[in-house]
PDB file of N, CA and C in Angstrom:
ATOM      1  N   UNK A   1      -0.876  10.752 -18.258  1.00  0.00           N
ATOM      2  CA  UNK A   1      -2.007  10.180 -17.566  1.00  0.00           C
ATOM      3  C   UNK A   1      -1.759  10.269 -16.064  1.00  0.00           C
ATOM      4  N   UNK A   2      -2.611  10.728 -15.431  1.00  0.00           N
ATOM      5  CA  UNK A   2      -2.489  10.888 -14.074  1.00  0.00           C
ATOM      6  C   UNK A   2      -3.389   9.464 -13.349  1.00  0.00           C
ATOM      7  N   UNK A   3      -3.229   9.280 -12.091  1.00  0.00           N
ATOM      8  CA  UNK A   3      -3.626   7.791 -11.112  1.00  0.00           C
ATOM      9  C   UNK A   3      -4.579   9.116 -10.329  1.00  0.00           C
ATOM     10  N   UNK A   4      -5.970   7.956 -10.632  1.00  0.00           N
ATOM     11  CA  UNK A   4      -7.082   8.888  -9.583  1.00  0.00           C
ATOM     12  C   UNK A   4      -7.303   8.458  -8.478  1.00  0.00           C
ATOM     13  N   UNK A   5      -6.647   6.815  -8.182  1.00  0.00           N
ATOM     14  CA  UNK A   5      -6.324   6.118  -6.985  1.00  0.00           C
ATOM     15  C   UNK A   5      -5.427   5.688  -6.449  1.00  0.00           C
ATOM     16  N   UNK A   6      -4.878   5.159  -5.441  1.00  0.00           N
ATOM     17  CA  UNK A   6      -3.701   4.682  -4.902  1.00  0.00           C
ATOM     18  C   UNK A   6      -3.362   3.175  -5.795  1.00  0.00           C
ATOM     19  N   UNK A   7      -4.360   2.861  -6.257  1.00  0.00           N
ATOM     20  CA  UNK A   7      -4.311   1.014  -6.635  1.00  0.00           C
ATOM     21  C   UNK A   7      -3.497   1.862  -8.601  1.00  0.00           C
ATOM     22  N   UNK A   8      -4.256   2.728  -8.892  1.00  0.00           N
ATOM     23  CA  UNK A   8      -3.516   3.031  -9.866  1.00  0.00           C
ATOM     24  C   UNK A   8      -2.558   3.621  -9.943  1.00  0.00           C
ATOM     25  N   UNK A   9      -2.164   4.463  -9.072  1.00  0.00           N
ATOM     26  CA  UNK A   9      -0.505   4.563  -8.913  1.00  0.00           C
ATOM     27  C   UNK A   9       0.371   3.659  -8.739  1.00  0.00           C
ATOM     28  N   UNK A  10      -0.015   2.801  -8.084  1.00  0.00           N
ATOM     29  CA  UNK A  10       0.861   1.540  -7.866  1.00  0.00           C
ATOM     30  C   UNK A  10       0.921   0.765  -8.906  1.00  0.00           C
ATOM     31  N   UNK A  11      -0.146   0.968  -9.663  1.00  0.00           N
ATOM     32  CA  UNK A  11       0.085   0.388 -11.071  1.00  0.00           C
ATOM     33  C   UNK A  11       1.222   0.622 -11.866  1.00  0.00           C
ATOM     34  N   UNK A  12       1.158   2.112 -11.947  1.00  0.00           N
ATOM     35  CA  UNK A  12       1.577   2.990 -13.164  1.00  0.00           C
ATOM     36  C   UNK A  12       3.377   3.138 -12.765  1.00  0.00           C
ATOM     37  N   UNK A  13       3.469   2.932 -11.112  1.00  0.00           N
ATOM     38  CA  UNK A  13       4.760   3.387 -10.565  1.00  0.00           C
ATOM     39  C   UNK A  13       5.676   1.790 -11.445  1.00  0.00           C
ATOM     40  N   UNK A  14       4.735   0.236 -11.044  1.00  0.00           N
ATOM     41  CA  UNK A  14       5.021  -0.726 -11.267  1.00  0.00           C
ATOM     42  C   UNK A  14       5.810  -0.674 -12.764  1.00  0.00           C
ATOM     43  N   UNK A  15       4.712  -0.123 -13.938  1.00  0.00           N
ATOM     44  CA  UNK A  15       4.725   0.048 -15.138  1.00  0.00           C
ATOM     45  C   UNK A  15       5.581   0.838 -15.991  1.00  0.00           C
ATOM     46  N   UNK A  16       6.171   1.188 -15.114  1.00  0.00           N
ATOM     47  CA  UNK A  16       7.428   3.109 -15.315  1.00  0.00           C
ATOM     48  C   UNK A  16       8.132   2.852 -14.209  1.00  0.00           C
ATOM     49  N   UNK A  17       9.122   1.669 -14.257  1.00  0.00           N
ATOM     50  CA  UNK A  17      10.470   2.057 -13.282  1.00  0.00           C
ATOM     51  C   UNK A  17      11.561   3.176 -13.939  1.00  0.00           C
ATOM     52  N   UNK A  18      11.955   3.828 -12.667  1.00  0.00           N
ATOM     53  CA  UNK A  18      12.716   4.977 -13.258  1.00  0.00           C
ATOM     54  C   UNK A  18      11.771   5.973 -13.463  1.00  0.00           C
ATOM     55  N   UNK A  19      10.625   6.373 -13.849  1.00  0.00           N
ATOM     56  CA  UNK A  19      10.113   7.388 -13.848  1.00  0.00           C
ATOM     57  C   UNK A  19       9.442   7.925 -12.297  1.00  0.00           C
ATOM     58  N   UNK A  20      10.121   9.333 -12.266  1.00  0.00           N
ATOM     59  CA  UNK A  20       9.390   9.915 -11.265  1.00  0.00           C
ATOM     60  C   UNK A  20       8.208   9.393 -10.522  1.00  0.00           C
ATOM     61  N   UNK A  21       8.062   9.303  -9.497  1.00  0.00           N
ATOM     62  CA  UNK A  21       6.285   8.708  -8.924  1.00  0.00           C
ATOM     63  C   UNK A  21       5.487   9.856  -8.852  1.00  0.00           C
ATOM     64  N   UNK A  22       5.912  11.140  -8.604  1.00  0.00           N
ATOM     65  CA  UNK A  22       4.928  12.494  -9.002  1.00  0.00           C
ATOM     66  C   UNK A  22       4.839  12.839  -9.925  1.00  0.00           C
ATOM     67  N   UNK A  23       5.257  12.100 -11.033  1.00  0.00           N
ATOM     68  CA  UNK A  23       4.496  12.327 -12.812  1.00  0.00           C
ATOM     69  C   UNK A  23       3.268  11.926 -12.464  1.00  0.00           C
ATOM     70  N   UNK A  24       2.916  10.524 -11.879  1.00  0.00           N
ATOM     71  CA  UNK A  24       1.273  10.554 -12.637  1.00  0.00           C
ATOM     72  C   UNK A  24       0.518  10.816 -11.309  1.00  0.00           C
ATOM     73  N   UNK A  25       0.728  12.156 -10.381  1.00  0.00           N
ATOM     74  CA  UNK A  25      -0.272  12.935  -9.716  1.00  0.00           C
ATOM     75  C   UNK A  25      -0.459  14.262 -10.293  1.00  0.00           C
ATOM     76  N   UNK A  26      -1.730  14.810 -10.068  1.00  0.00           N
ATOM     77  CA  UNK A  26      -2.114  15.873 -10.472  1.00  0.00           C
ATOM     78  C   UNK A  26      -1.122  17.438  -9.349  1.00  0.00           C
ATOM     79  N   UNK A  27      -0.581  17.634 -10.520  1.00  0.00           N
ATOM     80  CA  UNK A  27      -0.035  18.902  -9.541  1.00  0.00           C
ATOM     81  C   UNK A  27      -0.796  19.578  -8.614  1.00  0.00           C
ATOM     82  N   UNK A  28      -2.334  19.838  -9.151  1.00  0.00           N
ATOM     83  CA  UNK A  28      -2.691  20.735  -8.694  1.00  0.00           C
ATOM     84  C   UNK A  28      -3.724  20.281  -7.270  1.00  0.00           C
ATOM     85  N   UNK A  29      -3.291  18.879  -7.099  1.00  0.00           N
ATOM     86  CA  UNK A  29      -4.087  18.202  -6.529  1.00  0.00           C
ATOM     87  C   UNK A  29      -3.736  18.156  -4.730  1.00  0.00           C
ATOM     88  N   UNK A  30      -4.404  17.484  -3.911  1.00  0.00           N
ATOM     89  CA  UNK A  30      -4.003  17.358  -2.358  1.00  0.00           C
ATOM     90  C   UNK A  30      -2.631  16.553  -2.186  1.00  0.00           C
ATOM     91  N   UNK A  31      -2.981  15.280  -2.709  1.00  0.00           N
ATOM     92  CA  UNK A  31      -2.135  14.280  -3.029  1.00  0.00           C
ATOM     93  C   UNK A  31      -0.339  15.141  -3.219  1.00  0.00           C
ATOM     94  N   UNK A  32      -0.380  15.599  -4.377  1.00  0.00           N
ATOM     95  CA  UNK A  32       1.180  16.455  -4.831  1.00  0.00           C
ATOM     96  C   UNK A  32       1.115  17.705  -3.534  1.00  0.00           C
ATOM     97  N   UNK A  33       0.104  18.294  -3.321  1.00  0.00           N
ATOM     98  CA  UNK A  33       0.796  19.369  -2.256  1.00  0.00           C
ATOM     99  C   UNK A  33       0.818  18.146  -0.527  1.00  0.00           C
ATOM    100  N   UNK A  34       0.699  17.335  -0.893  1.00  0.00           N
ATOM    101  CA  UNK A  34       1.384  16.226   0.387  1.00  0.00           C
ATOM    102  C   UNK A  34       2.771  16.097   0.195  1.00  0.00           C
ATOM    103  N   UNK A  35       2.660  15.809  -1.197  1.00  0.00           N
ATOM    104  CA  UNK A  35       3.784  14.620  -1.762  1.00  0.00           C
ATOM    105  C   UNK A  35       4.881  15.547  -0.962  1.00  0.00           C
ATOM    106  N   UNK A  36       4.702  17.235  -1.651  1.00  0.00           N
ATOM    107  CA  UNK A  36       5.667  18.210  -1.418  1.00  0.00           C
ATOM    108  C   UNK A  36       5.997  19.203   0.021  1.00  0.00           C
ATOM    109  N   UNK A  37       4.865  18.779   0.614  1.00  0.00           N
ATOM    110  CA  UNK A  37       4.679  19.034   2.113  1.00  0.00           C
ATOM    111  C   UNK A  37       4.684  18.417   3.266  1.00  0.00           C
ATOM    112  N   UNK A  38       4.751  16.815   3.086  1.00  0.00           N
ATOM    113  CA  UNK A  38       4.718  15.905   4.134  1.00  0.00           C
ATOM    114  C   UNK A  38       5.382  14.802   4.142  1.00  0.00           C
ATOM    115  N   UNK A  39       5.776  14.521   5.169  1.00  0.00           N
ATOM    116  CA  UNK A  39       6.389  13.140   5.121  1.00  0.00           C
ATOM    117  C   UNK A  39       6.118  11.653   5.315  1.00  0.00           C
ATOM    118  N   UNK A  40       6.222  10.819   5.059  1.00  0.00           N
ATOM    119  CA  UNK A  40       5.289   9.297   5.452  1.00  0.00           C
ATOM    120  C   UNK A  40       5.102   9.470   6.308  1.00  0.00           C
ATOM    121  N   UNK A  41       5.708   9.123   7.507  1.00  0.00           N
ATOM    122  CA  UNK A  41       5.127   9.335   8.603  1.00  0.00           C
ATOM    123  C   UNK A  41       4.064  10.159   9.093  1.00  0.00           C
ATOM    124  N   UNK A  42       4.296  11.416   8.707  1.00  0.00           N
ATOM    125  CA  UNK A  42       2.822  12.153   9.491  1.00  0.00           C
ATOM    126  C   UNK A  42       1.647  11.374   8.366  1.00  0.00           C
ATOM    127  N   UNK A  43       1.815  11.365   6.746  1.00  0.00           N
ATOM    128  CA  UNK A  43       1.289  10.571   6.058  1.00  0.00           C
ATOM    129  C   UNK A  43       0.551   9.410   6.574  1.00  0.00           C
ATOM    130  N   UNK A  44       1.332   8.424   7.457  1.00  0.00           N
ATOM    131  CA  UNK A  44       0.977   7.193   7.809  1.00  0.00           C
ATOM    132  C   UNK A  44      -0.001   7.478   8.743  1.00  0.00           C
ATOM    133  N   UNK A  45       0.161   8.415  10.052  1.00  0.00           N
ATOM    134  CA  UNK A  45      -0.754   9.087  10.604  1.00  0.00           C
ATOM    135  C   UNK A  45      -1.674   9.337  10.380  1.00  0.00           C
ATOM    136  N   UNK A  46      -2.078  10.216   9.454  1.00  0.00           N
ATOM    137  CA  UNK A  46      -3.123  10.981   8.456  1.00  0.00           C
ATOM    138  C   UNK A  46      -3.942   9.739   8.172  1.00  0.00           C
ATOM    139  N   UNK A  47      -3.634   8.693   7.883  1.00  0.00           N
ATOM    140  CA  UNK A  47      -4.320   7.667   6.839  1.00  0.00           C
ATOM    141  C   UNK A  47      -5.091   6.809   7.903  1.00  0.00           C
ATOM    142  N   UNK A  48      -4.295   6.706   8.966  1.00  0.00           N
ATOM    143  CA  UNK A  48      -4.808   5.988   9.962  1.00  0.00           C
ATOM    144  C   UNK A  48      -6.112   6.642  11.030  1.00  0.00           C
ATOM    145  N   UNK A  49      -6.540   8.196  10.754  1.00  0.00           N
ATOM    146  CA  UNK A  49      -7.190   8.692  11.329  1.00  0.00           C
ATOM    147  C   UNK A  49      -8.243   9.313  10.399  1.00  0.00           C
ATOM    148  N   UNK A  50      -9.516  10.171  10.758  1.00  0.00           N
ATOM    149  CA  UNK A  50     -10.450  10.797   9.943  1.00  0.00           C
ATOM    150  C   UNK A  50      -9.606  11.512   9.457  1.00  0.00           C
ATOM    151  N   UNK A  51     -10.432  12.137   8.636  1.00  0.00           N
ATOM    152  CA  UNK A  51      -9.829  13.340   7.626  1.00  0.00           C
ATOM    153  C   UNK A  51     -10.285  14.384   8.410  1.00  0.00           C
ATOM    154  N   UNK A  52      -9.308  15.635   7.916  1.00  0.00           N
ATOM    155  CA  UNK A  52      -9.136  16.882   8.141  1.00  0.00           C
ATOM    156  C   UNK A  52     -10.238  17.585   7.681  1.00  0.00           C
ATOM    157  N   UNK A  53     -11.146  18.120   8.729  1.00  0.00           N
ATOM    158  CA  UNK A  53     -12.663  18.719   8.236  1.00  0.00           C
ATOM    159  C   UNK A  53     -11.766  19.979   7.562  1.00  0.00           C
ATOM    160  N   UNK A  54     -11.085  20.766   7.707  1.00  0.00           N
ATOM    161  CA  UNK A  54     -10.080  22.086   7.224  1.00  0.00           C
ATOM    162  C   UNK A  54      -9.074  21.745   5.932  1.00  0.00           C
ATOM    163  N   UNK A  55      -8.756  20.668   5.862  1.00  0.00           N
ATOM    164  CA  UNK A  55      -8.095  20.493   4.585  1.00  0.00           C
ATOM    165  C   UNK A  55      -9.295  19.897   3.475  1.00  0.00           C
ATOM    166  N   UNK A  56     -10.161  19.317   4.118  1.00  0.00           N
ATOM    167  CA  UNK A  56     -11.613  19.014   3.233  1.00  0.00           C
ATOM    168  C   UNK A  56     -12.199  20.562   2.156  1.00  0.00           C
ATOM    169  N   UNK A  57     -12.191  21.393   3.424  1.00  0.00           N
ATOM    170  CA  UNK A  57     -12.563  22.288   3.024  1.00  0.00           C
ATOM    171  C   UNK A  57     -11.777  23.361   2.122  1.00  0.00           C
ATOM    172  N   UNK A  58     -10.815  23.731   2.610  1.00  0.00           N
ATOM    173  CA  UNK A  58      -9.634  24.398   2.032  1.00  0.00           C
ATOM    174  C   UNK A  58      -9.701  23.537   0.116  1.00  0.00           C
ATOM    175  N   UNK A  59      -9.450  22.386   0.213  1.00  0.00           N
ATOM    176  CA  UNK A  59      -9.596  21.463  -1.087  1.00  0.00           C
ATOM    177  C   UNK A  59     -10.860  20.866  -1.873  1.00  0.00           C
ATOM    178  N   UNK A  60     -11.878  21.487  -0.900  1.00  0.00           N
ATOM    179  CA  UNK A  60     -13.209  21.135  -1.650  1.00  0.00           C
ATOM    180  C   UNK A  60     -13.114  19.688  -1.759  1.00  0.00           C
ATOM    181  N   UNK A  61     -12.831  18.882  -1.060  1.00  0.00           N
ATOM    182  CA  UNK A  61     -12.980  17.373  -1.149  1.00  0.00           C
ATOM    183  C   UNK A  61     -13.364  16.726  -0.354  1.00  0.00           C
ATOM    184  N   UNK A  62     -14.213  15.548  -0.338  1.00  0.00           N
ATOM    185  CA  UNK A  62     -14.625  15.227   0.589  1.00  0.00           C
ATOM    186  C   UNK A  62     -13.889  14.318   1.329  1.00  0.00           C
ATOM    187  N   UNK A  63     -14.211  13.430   2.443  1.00  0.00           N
ATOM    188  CA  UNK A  63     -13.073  12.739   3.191  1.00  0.00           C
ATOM    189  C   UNK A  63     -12.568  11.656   2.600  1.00  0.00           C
ATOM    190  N   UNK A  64     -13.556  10.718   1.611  1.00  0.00           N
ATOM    191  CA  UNK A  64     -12.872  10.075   1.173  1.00  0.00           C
ATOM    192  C   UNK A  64     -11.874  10.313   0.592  1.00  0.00           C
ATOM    193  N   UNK A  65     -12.067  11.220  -0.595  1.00  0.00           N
ATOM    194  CA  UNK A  65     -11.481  11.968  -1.166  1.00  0.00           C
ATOM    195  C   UNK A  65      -9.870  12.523  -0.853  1.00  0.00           C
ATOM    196  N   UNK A  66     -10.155  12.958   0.545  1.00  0.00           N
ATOM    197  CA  UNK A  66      -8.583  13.349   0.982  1.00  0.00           C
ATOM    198  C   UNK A  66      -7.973  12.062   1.743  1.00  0.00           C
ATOM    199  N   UNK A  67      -8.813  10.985   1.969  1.00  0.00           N
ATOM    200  CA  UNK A  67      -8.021   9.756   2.820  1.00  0.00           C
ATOM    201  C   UNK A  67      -7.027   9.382   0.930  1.00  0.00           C
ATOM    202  N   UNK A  68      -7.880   9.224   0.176  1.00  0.00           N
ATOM    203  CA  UNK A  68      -7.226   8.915  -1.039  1.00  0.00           C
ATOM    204  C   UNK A  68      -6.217   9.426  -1.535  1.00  0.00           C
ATOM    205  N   UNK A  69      -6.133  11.040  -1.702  1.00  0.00           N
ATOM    206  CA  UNK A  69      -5.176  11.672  -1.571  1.00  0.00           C
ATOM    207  C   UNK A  69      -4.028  11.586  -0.716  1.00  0.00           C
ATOM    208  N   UNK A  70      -4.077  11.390   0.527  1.00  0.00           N
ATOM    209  CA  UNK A  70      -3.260  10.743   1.768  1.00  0.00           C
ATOM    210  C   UNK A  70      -2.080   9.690   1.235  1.00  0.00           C
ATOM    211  N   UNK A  71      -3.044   8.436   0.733  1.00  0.00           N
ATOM    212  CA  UNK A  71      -2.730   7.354   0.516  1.00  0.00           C
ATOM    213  C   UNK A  71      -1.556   7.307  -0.107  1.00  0.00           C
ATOM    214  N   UNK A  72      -2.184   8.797  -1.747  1.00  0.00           N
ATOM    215  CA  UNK A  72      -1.738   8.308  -3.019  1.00  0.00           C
ATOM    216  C   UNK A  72      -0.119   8.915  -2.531  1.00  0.00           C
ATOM    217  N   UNK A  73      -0.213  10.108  -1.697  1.00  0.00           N
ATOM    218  CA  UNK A  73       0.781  10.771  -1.718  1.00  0.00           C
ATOM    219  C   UNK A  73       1.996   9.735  -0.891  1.00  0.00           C
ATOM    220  N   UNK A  74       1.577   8.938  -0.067  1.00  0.00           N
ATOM    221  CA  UNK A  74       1.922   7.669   0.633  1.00  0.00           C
ATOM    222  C   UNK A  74       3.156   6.884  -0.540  1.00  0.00           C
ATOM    223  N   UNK A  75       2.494   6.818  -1.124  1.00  0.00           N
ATOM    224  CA  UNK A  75       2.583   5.587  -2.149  1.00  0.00           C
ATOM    225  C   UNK A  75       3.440   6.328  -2.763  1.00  0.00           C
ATOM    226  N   UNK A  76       3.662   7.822  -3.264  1.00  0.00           N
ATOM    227  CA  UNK A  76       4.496   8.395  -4.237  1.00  0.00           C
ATOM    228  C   UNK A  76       5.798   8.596  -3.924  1.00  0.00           C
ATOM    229  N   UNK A  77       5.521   8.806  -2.333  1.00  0.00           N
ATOM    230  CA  UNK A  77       6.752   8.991  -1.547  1.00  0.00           C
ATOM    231  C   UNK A  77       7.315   7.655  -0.914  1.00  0.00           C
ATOM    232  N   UNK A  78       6.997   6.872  -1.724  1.00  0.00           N
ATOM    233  CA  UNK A  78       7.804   5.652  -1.234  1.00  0.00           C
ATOM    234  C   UNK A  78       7.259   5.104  -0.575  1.00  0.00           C
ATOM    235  N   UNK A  79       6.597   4.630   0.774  1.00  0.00           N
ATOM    236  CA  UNK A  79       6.422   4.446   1.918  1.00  0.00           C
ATOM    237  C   UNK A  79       5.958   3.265   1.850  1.00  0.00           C
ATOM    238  N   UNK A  80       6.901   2.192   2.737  1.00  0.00           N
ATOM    239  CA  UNK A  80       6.519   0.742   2.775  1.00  0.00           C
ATOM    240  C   UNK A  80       5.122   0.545   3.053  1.00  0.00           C
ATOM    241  N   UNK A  81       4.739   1.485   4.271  1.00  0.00           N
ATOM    242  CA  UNK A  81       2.972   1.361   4.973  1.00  0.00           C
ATOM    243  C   UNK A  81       2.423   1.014   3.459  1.00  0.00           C
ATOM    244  N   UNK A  82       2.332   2.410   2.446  1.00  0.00           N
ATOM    245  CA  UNK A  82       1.476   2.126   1.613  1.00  0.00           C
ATOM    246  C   UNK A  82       1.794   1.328   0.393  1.00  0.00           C
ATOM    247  N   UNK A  83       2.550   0.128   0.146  1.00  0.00           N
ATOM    248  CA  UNK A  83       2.992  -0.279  -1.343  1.00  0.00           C
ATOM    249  C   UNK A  83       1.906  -1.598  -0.694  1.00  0.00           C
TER     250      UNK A  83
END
């Protein structure tokens, strides 16, 4: 089962100690190519500003969409900002 939000990752991370936190993102998703491309910090950045009209597009998503992604990838990678 994959988390389609940040509130459900935090669920699922809560629910599965010891399991990986990039099990329940979608590989193929913004979120996992964060998880695997960025670090909290620029993360924390990202979240705190609009979204990327070019990564919107590149991902076909809209802004909410990639602030969520942002978040989730936030949250997977640990990051106090987002727990």
């Amino acid at each position: 089962m994959f988390a389609k939000t940040a509130d459900e990752l935090r669920k699922m991370i809560r629910q599965n100690p010891g399991v990986s936190t990039s099990t329940f993102i979608m590989d193929d998703s913004f979120a996992a190519w964060c998880y695997d491309n960025r670090d909290v910090l620029w993360l924390k950045s990202a979240f705190n500003r609009d979204a990327d009209q070019d990564d919107c597009h590149r991902w076909r998503i809209s802004a909410a969409e990639w602030k969520t992604n942002v978040e989730m990838a936030g949250v997977a990678l640990g990051g106090k900002y987002f727990m």
